[in-house]
PDB file of N, CA and C in Angstrom:
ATOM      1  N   UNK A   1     -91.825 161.005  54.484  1.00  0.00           N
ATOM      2  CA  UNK A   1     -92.312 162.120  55.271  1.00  0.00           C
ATOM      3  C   UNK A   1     -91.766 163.449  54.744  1.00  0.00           C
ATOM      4  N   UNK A   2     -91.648 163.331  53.033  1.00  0.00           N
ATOM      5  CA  UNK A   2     -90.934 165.009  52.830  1.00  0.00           C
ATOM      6  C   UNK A   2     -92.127 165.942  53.254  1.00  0.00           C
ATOM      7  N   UNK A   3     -93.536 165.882  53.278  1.00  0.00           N
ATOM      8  CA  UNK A   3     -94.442 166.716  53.441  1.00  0.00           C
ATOM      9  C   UNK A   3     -94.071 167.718  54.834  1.00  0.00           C
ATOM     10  N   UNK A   4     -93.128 166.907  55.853  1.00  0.00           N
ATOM     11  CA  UNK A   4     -93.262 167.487  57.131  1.00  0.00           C
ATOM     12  C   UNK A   4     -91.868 167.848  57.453  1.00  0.00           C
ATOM     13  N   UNK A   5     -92.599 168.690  58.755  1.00  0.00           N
ATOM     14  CA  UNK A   5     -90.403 168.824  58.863  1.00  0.00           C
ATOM     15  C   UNK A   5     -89.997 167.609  59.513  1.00  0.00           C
ATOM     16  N   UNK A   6     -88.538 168.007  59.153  1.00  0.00           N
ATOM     17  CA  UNK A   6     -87.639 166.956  59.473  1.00  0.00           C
ATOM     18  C   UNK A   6     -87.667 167.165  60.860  1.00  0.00           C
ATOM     19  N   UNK A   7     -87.171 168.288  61.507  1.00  0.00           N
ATOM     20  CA  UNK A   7     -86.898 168.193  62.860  1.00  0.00           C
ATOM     21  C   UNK A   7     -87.767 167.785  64.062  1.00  0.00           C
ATOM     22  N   UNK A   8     -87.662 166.725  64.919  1.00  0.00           N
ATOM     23  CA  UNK A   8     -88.844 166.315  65.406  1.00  0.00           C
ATOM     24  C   UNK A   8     -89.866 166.931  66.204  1.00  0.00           C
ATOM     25  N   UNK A   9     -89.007 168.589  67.191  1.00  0.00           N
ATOM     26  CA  UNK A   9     -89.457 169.094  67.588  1.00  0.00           C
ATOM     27  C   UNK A   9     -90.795 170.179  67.165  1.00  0.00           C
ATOM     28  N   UNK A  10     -90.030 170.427  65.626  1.00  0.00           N
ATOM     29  CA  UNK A  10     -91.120 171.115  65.194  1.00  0.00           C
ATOM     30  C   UNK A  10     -92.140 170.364  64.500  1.00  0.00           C
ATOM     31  N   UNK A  11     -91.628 168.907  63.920  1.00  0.00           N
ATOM     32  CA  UNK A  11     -93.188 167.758  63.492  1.00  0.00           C
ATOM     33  C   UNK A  11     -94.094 167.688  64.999  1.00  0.00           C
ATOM     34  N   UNK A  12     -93.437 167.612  66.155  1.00  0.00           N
ATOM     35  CA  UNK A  12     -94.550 167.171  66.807  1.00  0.00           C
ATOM     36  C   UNK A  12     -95.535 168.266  66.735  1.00  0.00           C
ATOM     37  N   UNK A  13     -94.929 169.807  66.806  1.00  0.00           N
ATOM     38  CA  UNK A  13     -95.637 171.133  66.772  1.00  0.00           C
ATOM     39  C   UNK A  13     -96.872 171.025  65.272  1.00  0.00           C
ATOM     40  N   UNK A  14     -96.452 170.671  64.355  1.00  0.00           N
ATOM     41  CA  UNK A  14     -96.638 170.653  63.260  1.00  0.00           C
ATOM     42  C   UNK A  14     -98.481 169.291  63.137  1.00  0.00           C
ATOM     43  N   UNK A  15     -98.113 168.240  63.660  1.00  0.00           N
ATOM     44  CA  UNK A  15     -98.841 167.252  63.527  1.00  0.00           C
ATOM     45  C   UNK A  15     -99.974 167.734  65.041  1.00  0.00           C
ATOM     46  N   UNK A  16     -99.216 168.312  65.695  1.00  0.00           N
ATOM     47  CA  UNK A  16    -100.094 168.189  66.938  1.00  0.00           C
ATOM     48  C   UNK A  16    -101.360 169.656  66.525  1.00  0.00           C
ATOM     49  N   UNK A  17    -100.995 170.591  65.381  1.00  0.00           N
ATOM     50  CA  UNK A  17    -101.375 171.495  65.255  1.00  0.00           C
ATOM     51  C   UNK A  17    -102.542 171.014  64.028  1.00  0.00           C
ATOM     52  N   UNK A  18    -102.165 170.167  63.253  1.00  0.00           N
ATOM     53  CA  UNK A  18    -103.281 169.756  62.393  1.00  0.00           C
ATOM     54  C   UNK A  18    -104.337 168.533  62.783  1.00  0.00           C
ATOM     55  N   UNK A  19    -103.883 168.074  63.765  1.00  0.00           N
ATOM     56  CA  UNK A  19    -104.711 167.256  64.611  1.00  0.00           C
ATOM     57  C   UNK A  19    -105.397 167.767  65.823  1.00  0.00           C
ATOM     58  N   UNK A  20    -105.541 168.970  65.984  1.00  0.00           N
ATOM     59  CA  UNK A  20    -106.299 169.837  66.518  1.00  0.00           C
ATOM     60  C   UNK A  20    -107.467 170.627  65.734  1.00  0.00           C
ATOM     61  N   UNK A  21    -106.772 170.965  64.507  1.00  0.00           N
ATOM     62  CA  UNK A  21    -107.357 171.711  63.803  1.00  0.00           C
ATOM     63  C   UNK A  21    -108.442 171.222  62.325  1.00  0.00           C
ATOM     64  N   UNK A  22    -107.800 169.761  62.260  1.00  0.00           N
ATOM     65  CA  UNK A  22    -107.982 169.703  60.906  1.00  0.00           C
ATOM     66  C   UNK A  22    -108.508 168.121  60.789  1.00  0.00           C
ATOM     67  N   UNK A  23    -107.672 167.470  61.734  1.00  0.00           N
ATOM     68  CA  UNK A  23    -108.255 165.603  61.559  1.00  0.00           C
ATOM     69  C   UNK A  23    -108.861 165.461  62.809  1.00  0.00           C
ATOM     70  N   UNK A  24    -109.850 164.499  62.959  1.00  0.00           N
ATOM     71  CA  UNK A  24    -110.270 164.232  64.007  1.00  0.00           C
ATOM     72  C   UNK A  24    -109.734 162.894  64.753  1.00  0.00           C
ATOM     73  N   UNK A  25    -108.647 162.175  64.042  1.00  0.00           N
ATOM     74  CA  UNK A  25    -107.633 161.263  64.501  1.00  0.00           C
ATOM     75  C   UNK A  25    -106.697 161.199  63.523  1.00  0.00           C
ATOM     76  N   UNK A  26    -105.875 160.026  63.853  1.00  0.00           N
ATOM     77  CA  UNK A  26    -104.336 160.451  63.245  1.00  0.00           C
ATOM     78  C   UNK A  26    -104.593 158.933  62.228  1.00  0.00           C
ATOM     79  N   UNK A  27    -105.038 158.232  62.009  1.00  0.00           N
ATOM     80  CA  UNK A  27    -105.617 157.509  60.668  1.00  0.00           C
ATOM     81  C   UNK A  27    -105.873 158.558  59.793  1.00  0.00           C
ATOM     82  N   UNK A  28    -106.937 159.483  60.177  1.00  0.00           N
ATOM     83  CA  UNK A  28    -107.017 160.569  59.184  1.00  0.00           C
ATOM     84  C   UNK A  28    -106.372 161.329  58.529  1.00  0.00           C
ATOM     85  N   UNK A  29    -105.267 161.711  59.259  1.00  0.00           N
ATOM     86  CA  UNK A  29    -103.983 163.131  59.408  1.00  0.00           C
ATOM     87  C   UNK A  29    -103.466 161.678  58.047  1.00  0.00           C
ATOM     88  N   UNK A  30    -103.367 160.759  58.133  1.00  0.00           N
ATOM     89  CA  UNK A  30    -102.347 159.861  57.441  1.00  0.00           C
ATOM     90  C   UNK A  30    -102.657 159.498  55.917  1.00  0.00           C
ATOM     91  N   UNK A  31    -104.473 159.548  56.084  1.00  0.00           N
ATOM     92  CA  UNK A  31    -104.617 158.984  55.188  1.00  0.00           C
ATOM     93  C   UNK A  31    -104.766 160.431  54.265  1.00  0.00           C
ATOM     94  N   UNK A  32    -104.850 161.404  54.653  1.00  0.00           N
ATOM     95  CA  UNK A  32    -104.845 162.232  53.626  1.00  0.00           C
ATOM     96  C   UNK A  32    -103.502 162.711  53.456  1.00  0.00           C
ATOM     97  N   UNK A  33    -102.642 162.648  54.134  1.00  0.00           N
ATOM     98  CA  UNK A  33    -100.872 163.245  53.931  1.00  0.00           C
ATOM     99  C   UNK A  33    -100.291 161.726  53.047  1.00  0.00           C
ATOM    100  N   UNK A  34    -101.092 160.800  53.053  1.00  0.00           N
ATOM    101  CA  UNK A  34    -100.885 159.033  52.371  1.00  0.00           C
ATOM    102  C   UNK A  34     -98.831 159.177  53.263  1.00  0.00           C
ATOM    103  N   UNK A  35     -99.127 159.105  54.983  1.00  0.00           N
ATOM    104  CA  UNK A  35     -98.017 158.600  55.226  1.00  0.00           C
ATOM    105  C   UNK A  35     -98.242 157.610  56.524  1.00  0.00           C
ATOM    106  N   UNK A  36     -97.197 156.879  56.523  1.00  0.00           N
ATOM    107  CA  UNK A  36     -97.353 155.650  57.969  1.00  0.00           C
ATOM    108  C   UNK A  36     -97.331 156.663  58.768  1.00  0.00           C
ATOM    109  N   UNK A  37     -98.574 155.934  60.051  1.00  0.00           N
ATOM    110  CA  UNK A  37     -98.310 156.011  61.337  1.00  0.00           C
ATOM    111  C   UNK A  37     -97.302 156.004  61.949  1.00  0.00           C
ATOM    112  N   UNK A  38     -96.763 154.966  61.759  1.00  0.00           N
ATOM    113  CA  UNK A  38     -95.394 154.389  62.390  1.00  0.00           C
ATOM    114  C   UNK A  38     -94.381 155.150  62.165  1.00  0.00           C
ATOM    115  N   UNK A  39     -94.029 155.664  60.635  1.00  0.00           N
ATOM    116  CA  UNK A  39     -92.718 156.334  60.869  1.00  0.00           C
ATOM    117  C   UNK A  39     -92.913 158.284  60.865  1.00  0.00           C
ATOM    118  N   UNK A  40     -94.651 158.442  61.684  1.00  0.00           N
ATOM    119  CA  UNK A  40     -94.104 159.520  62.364  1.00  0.00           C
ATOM    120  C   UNK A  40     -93.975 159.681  64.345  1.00  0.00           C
ATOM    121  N   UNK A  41     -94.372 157.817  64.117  1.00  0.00           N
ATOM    122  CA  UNK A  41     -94.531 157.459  65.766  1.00  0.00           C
ATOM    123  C   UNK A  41     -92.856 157.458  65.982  1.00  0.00           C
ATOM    124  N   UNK A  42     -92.128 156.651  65.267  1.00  0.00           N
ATOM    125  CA  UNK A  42     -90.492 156.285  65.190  1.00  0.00           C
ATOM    126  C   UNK A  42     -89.910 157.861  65.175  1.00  0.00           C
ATOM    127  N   UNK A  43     -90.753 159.074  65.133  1.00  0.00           N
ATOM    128  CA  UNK A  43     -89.461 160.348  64.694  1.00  0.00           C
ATOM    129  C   UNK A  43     -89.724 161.065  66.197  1.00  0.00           C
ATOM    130  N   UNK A  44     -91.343 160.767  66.549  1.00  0.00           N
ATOM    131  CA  UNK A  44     -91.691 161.324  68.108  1.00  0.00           C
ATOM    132  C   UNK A  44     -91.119 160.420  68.864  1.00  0.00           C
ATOM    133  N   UNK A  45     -91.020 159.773  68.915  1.00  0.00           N
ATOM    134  CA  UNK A  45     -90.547 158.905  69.776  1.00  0.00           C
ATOM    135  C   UNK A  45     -88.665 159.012  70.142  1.00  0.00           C
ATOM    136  N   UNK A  46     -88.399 159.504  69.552  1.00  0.00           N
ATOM    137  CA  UNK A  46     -87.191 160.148  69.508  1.00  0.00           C
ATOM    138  C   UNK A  46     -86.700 161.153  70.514  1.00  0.00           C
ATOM    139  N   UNK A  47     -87.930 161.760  70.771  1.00  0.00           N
ATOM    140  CA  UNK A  47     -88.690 162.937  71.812  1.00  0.00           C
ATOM    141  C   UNK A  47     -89.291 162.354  72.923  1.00  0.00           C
ATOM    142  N   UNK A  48     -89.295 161.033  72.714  1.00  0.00           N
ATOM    143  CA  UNK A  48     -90.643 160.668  73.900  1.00  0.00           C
ATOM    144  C   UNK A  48     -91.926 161.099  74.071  1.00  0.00           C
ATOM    145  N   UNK A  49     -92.357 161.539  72.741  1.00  0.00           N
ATOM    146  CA  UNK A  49     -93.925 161.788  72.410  1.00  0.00           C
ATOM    147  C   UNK A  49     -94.864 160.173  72.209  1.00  0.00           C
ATOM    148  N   UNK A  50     -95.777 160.141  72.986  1.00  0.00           N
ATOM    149  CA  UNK A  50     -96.269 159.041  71.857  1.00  0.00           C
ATOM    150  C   UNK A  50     -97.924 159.657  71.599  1.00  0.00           C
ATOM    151  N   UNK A  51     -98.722 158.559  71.006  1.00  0.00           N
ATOM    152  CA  UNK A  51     -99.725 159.413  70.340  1.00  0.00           C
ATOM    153  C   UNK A  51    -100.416 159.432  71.493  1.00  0.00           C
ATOM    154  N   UNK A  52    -101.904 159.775  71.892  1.00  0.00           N
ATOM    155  CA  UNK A  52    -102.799 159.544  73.055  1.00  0.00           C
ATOM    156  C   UNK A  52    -104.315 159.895  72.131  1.00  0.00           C
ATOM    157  N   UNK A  53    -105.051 158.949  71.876  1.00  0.00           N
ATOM    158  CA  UNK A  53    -106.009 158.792  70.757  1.00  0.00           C
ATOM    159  C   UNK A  53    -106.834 159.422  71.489  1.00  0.00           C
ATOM    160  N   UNK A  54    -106.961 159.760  72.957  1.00  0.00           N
ATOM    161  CA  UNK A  54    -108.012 160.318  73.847  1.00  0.00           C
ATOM    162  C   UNK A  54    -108.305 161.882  73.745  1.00  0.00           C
ATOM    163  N   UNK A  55    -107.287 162.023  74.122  1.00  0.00           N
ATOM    164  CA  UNK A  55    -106.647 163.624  73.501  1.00  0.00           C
ATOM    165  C   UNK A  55    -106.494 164.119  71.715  1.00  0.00           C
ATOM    166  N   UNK A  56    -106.106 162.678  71.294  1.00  0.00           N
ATOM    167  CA  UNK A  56    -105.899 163.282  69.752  1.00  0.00           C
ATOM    168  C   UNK A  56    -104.529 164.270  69.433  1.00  0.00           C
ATOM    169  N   UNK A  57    -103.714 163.643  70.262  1.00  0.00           N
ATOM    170  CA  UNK A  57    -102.362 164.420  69.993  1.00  0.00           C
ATOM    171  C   UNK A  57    -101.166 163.740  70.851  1.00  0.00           C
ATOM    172  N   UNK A  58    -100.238 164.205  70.698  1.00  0.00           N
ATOM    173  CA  UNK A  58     -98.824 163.445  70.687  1.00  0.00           C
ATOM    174  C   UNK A  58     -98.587 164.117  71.842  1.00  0.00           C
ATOM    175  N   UNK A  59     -98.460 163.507  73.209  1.00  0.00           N
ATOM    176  CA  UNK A  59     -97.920 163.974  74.614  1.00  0.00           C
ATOM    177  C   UNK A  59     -96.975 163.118  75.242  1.00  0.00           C
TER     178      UNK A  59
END
């Protein structure tokens, strides 16, 4: 995950801002950044974000 920040507060800002803007789900956001789901679910989750595919963003 060097593409993103480290800090989780500002990845969730960060992912929640290009998944608004830019992917229309987070398969997408992944497959073009080529990173797991999982270990940016494992850094929100840290936060108690998880994803919500309904919304399309991390709440």
């Amino acid at each position: 995950m060097t593409k993103f920040p480290k800090d989780p507060v500002m990845l969730l800002s960060y992912i929640n801002t290009q998944l608004r803007d830019f992917y229309p789900s987070m398969d997408e956001l992944c497959k073009a950044f080529d990173v797991k789901k999982e270990d940016i679910d494992a850094k929100l989750d840290m936060i108690d974000y998880q994803y919500d595919p309904e919304r399309n963003q991390y709440v």
